[in-house]
Protein backbone atom coordinates (compact mmCIF):
# COMPACT_ATOMS: atom_id res chain seq x y z
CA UNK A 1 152.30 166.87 69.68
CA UNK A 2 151.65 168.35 66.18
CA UNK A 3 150.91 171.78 66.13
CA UNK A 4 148.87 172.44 62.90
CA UNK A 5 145.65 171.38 62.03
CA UNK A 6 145.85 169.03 58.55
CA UNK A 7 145.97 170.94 54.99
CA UNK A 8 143.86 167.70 53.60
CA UNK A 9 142.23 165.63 55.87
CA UNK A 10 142.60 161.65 55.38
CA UNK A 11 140.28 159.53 54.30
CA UNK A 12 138.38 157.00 56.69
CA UNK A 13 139.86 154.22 54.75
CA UNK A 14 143.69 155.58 55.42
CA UNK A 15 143.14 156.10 59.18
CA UNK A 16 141.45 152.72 59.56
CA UNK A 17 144.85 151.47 58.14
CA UNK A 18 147.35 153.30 60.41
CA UNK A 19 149.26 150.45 62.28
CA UNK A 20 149.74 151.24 66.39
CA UNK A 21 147.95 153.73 68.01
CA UNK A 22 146.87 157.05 66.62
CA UNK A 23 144.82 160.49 68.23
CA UNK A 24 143.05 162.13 66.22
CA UNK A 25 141.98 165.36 67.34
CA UNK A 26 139.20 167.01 65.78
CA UNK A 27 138.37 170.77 65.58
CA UNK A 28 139.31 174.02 64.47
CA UNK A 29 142.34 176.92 64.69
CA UNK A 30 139.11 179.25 65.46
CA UNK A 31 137.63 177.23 68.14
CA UNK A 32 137.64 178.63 71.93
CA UNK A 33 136.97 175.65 73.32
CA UNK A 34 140.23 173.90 71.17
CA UNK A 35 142.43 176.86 71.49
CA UNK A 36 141.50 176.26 75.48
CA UNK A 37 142.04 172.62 75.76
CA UNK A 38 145.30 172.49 73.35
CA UNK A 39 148.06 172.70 76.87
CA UNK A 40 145.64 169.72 78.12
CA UNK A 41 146.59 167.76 74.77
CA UNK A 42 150.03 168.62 74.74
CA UNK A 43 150.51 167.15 78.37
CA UNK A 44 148.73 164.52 77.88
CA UNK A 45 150.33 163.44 74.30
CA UNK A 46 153.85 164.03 76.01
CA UNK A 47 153.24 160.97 78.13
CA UNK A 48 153.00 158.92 75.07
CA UNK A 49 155.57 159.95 72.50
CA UNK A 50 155.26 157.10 70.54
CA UNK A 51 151.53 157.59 69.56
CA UNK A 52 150.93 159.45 66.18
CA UNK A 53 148.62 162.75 66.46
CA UNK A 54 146.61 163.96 63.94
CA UNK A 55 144.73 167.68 64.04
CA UNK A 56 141.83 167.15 62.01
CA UNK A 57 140.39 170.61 60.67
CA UNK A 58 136.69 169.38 61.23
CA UNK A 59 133.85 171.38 60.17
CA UNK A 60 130.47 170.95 58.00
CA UNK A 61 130.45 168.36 55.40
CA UNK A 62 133.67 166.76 56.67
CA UNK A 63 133.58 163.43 56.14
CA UNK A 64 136.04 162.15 58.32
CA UNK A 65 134.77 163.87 61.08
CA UNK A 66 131.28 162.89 60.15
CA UNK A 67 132.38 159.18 59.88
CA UNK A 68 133.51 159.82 63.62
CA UNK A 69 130.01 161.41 64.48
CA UNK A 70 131.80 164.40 65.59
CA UNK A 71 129.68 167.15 66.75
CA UNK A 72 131.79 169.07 69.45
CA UNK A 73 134.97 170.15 69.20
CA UNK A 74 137.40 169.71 70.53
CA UNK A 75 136.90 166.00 69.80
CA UNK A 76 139.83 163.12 70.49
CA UNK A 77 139.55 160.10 69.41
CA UNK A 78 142.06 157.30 69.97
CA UNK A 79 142.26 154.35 67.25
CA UNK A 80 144.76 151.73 67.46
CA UNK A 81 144.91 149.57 64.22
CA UNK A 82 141.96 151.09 63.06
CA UNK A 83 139.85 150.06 66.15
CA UNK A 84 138.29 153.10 67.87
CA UNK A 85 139.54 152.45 71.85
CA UNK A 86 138.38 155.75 73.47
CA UNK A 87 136.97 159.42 72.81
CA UNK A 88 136.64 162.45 74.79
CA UNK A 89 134.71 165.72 74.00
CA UNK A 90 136.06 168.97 74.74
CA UNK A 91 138.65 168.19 77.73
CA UNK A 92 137.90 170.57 80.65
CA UNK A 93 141.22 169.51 83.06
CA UNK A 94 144.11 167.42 82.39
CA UNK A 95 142.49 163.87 83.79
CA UNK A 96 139.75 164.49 80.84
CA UNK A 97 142.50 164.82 77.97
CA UNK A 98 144.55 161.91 79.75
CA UNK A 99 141.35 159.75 79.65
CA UNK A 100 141.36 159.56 75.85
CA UNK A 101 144.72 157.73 76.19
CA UNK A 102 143.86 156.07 79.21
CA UNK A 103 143.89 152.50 77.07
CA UNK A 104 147.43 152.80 76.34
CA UNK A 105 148.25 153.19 79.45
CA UNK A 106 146.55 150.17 81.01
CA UNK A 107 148.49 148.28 77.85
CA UNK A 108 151.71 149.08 79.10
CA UNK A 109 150.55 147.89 82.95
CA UNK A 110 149.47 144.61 81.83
């Protein structure tokens, strides 16, 4: 899980290009509600070491998060080869922060 939030956030064009699966996890070091749901994240990213994780310092005038349509945070979004496959919007419990990664998990089944 990666503990800091970006310095400089990508661009829409560079995540769309990421091969494999990526989070992206959008909020802020001030947030509550992120600073609440980061243990959630970490369990739920340690099932899946091999997906990349990306804090995304969100906030006004973003444009990455904008080009998500964030509005809440904390906001994950899960991308694989620059296909969005699942979001979720400020995890409550550990099934809601498992359910953005919930499509990789159906991948390995099959």
């Amino acid at each position: 899980m990666t503990e800091d939030y970006c310095e400089q956030e990508p661009t829409r064009a560079e995540v769309d290009a990421l091969p494999g699966a990526t989070l992206l996890e959008f909020g802020s070091p001030f947030c509550g509600h992120c600073l609440r749901a980061q243990p959630l994240i970490e369990a739920a990213t340690a099932a899946h070491p091999g997906v990349r994780h990306l804090k995304i310092f969100d906030g006004r005038g973003r444009p990455l998060g904008r080009s998500f349509r964030v509005k809440l945070w904390p906001t994950l979004v899960l991308v694989q080869d620059g296909v969005e496959l699942a979001r979720v919007v400020r995890p409550q419990d550990a099934s809601a922060a498992a359910a953005a990664l919930a499509p990789l998990t159906r991948d390995d089944e099959s």
